[in-house]
C-alpha atoms as a PDB file:
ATOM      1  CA  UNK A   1     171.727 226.155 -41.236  1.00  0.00           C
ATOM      2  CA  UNK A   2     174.542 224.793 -38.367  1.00  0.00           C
ATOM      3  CA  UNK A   3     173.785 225.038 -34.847  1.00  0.00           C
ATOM      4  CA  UNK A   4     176.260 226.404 -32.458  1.00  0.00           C
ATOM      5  CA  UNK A   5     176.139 222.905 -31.276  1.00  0.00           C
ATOM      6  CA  UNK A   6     176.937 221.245 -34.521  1.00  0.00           C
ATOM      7  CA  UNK A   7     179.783 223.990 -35.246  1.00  0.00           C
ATOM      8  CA  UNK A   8     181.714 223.439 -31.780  1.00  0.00           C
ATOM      9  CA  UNK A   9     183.928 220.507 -33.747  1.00  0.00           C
ATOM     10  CA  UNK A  10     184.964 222.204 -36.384  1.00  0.00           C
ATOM     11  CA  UNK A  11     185.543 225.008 -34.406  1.00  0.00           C
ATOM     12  CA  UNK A  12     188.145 223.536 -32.460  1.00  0.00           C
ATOM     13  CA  UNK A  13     189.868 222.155 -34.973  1.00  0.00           C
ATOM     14  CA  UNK A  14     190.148 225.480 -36.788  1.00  0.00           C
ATOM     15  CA  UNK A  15     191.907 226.923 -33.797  1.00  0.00           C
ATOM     16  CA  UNK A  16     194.372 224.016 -33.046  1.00  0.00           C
ATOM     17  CA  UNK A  17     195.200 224.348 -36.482  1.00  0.00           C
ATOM     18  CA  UNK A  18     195.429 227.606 -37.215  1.00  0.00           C
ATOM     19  CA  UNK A  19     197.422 228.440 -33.488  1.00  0.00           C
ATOM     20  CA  UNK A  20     198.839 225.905 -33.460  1.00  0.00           C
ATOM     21  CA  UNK A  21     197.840 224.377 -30.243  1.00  0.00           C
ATOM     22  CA  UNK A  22     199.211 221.033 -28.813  1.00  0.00           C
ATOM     23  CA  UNK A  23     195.759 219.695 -27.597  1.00  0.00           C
ATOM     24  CA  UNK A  24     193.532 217.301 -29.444  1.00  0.00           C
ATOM     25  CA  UNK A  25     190.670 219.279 -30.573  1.00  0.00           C
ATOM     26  CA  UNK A  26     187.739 216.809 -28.844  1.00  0.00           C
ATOM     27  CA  UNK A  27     189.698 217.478 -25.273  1.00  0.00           C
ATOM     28  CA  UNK A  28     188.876 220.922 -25.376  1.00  0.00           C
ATOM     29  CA  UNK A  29     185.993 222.494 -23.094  1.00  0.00           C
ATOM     30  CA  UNK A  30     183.690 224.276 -25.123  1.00  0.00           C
ATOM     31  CA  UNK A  31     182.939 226.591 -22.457  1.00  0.00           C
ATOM     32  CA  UNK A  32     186.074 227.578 -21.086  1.00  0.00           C
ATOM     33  CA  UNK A  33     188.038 230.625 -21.719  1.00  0.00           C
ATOM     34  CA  UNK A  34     189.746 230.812 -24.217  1.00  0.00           C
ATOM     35  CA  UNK A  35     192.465 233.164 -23.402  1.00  0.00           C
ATOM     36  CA  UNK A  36     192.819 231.926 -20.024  1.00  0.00           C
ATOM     37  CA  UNK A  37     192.856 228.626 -20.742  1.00  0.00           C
ATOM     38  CA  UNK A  38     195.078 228.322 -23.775  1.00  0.00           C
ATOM     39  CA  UNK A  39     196.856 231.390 -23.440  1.00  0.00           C
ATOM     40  CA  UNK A  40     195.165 233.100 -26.648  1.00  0.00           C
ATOM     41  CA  UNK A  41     196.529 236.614 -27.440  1.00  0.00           C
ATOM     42  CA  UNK A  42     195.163 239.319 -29.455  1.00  0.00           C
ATOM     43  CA  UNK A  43     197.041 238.947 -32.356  1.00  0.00           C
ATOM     44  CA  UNK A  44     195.402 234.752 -32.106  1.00  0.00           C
ATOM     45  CA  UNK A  45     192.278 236.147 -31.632  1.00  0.00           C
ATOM     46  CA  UNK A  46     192.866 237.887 -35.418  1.00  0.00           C
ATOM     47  CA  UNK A  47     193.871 234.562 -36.704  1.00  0.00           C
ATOM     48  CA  UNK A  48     190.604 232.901 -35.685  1.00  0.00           C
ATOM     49  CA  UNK A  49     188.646 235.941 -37.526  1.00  0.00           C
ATOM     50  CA  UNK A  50     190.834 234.884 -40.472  1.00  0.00           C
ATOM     51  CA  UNK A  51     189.708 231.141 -40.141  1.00  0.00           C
ATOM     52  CA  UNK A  52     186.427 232.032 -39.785  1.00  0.00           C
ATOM     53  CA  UNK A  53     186.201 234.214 -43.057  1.00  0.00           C
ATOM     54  CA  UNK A  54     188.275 231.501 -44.479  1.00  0.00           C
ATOM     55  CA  UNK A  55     186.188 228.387 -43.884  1.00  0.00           C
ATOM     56  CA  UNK A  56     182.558 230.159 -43.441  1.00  0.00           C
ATOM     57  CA  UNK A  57     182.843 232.999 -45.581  1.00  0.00           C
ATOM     58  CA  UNK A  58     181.755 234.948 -42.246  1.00  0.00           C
ATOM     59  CA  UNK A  59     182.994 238.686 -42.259  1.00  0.00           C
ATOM     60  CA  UNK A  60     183.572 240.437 -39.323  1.00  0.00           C
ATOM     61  CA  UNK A  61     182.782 244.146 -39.680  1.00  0.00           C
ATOM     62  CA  UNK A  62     184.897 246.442 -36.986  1.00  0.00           C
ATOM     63  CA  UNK A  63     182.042 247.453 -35.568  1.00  0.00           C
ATOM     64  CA  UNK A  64     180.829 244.219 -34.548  1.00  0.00           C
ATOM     65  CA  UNK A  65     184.111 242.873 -33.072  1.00  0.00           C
ATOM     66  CA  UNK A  66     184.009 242.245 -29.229  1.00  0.00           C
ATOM     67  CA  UNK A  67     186.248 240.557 -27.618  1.00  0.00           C
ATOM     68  CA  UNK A  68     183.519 238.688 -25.843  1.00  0.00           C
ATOM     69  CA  UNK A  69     182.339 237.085 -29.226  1.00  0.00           C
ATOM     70  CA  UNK A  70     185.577 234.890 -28.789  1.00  0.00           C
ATOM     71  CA  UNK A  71     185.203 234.108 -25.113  1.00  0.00           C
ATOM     72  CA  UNK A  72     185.106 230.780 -25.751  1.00  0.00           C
ATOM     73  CA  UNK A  73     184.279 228.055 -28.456  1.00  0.00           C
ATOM     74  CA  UNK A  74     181.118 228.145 -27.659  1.00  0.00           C
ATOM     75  CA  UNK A  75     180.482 232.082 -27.729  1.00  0.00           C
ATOM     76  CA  UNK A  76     181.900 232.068 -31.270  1.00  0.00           C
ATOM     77  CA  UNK A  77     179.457 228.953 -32.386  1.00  0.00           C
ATOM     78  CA  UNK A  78     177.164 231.011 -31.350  1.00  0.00           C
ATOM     79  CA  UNK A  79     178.345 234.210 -33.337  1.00  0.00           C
ATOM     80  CA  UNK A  80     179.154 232.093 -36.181  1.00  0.00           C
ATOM     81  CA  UNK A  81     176.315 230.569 -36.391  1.00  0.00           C
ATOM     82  CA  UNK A  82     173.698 233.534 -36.172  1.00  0.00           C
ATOM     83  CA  UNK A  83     175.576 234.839 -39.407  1.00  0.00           C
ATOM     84  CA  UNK A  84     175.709 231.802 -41.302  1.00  0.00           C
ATOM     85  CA  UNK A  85     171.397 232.074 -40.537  1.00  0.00           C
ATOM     86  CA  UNK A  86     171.576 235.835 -41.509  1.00  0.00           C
END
């Protein structure tokens, strides 16, 4: 299956597109936070889930949302990508 590595790309272009950010996708750190950085509510962080289940078929269960799993691009490569393996 993906790598976290291999899902960063796509990744960022999901959440430009789907909050509508005004920054090109490839500028963005992978590392950085994302709600400090970009100013990513809550109610963004929902949209995201939404892309996710959308593009990956990846369901979040309640019980496994933390808000750390959405730290940054890379922390939800990482999350996506252990369930796409699961």
């Amino acid at each position: 299956m993906a790598t976290p590595d291999e899902l960063i790309p796509p990744l960022k272009q999901l959440i430009v597109d789907k909050l509508f950010l005004k920054v090109d996708p490839a500028e963005m750190d992978a590392d950085k936070p994302l709600m400090d950085t970009y100013g990513i509510d809550s109610v963004s962080l929902f949209e995201i889930v939404v892309g996710l289940e959308e593009e990956y078929g990846i369901v979040l269960a309640d019980d496994e949302f933390d808000i750390e799993l959405f730290r940054s691009v890379r922390s939800i490569a990482e999350f996506a990508a252990s369930k796409l393996d699961s």
